[in-house]
Protein backbone atom coordinates (compact mmCIF):
# COMPACT_ATOMS: atom_id res chain seq x y z
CA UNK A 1 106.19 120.12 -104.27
CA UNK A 2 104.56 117.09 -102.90
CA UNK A 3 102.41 114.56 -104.50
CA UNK A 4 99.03 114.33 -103.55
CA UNK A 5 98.81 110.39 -102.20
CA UNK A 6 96.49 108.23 -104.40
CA UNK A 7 95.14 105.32 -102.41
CA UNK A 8 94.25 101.74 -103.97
CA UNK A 9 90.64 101.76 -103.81
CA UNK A 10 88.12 103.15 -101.56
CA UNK A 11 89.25 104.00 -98.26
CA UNK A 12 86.58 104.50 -96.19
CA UNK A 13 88.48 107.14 -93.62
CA UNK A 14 90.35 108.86 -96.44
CA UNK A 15 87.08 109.33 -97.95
CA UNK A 16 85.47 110.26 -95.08
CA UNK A 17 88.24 113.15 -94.26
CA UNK A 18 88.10 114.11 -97.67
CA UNK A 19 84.54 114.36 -97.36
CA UNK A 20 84.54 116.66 -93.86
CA UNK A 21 87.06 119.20 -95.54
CA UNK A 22 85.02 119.56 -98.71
CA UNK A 23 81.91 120.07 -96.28
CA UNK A 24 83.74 122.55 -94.46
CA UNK A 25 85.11 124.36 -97.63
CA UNK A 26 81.72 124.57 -99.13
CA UNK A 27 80.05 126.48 -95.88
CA UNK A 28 83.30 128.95 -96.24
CA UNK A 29 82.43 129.68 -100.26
CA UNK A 30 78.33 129.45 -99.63
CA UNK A 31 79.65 132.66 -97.17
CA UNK A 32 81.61 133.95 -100.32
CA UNK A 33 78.84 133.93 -101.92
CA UNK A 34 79.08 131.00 -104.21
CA UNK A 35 77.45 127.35 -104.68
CA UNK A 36 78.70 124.53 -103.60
CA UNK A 37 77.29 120.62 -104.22
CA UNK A 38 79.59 117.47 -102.91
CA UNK A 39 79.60 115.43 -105.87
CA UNK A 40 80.90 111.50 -104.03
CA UNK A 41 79.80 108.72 -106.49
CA UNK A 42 81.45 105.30 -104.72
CA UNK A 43 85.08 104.32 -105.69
CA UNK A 44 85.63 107.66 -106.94
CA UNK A 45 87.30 111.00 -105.38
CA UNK A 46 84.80 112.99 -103.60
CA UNK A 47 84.65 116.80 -105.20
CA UNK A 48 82.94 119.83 -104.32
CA UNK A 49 81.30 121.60 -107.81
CA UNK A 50 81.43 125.34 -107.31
CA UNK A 51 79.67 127.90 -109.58
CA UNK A 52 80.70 131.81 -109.03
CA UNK A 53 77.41 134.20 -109.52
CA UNK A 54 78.83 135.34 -112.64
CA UNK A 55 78.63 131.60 -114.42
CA UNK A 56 81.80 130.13 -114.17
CA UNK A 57 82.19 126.83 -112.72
CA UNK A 58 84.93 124.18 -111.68
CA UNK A 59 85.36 121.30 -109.34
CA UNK A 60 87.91 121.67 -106.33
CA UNK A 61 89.23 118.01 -104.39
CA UNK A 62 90.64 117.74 -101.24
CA UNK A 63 93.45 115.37 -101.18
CA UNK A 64 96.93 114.56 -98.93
CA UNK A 65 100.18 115.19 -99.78
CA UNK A 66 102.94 112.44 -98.78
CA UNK A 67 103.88 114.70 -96.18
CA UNK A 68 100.49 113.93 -94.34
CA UNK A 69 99.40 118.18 -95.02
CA UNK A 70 96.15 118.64 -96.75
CA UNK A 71 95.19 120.80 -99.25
CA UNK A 72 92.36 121.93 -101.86
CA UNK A 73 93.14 121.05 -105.73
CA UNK A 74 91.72 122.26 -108.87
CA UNK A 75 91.24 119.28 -111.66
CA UNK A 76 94.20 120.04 -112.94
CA UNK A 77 96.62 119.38 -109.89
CA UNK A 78 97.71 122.60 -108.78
CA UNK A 79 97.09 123.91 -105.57
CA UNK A 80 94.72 126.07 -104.68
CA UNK A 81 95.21 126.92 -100.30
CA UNK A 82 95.93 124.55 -97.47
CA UNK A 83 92.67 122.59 -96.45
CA UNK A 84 93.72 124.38 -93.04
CA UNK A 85 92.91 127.38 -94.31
CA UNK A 86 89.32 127.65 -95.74
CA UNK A 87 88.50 131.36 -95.61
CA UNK A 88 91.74 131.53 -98.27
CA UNK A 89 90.81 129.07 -100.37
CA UNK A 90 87.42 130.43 -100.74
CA UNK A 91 88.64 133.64 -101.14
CA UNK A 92 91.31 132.22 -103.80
CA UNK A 93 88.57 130.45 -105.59
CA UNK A 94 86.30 133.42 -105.52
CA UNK A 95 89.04 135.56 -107.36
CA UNK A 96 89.80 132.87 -109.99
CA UNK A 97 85.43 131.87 -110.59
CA UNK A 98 85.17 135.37 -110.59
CA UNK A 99 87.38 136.72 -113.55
CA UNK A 100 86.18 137.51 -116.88
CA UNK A 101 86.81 134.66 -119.35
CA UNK A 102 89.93 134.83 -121.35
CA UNK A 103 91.99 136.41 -118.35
């Protein structure tokens, strides 16, 4: 599996791209049915905070892989769907918000 690439510093058109994909991830969940905020404090990763109806809550990133493909993350570095593929993700992040605690 590839390793998502972790720049030195800010770089303004990393963050920028990371920044259009989380926008465009958050539309595809607010049609899901679920909240979305960009959270993009400066020098740090931008993240989208989603919250599922139900309560449950978790950050998703955006971030490249040395092989130049882009993909959504949970916090804990596995992947969640190709940033190519929105409706999934949502959908994928839906499922998993959505489950009943302990699952």
């Amino acid at each position: 599996m590839p390793s998502i690439t972790r720049p030195q510093g800010d770089v303004p058109g990393l963050r920028d791209t990371d920044l259009h994909r989380l926008e465009h991830l958050a539309g595809e969940l607010y049609r899901h049915g679920l909240e979305a905020s960009i959270v993009a404090p400066p020098g740090r990763v931008p993240r989208l905070e989603v919250t599922h109806p139900a309560g449950a809550a978790e950050d998703v990133y955006a971030g490249r892989c040395q092989d130049g493909t882009w993909w959504f993350w949970w916090p804990w570095a596995e992947r969640i769907a190709s940033a190519d593929d929105c409706d999934n993700a949502a959908a994928w992040i839906e499922r998993v918000l959505g489950r009943p605690s302990g699952d």
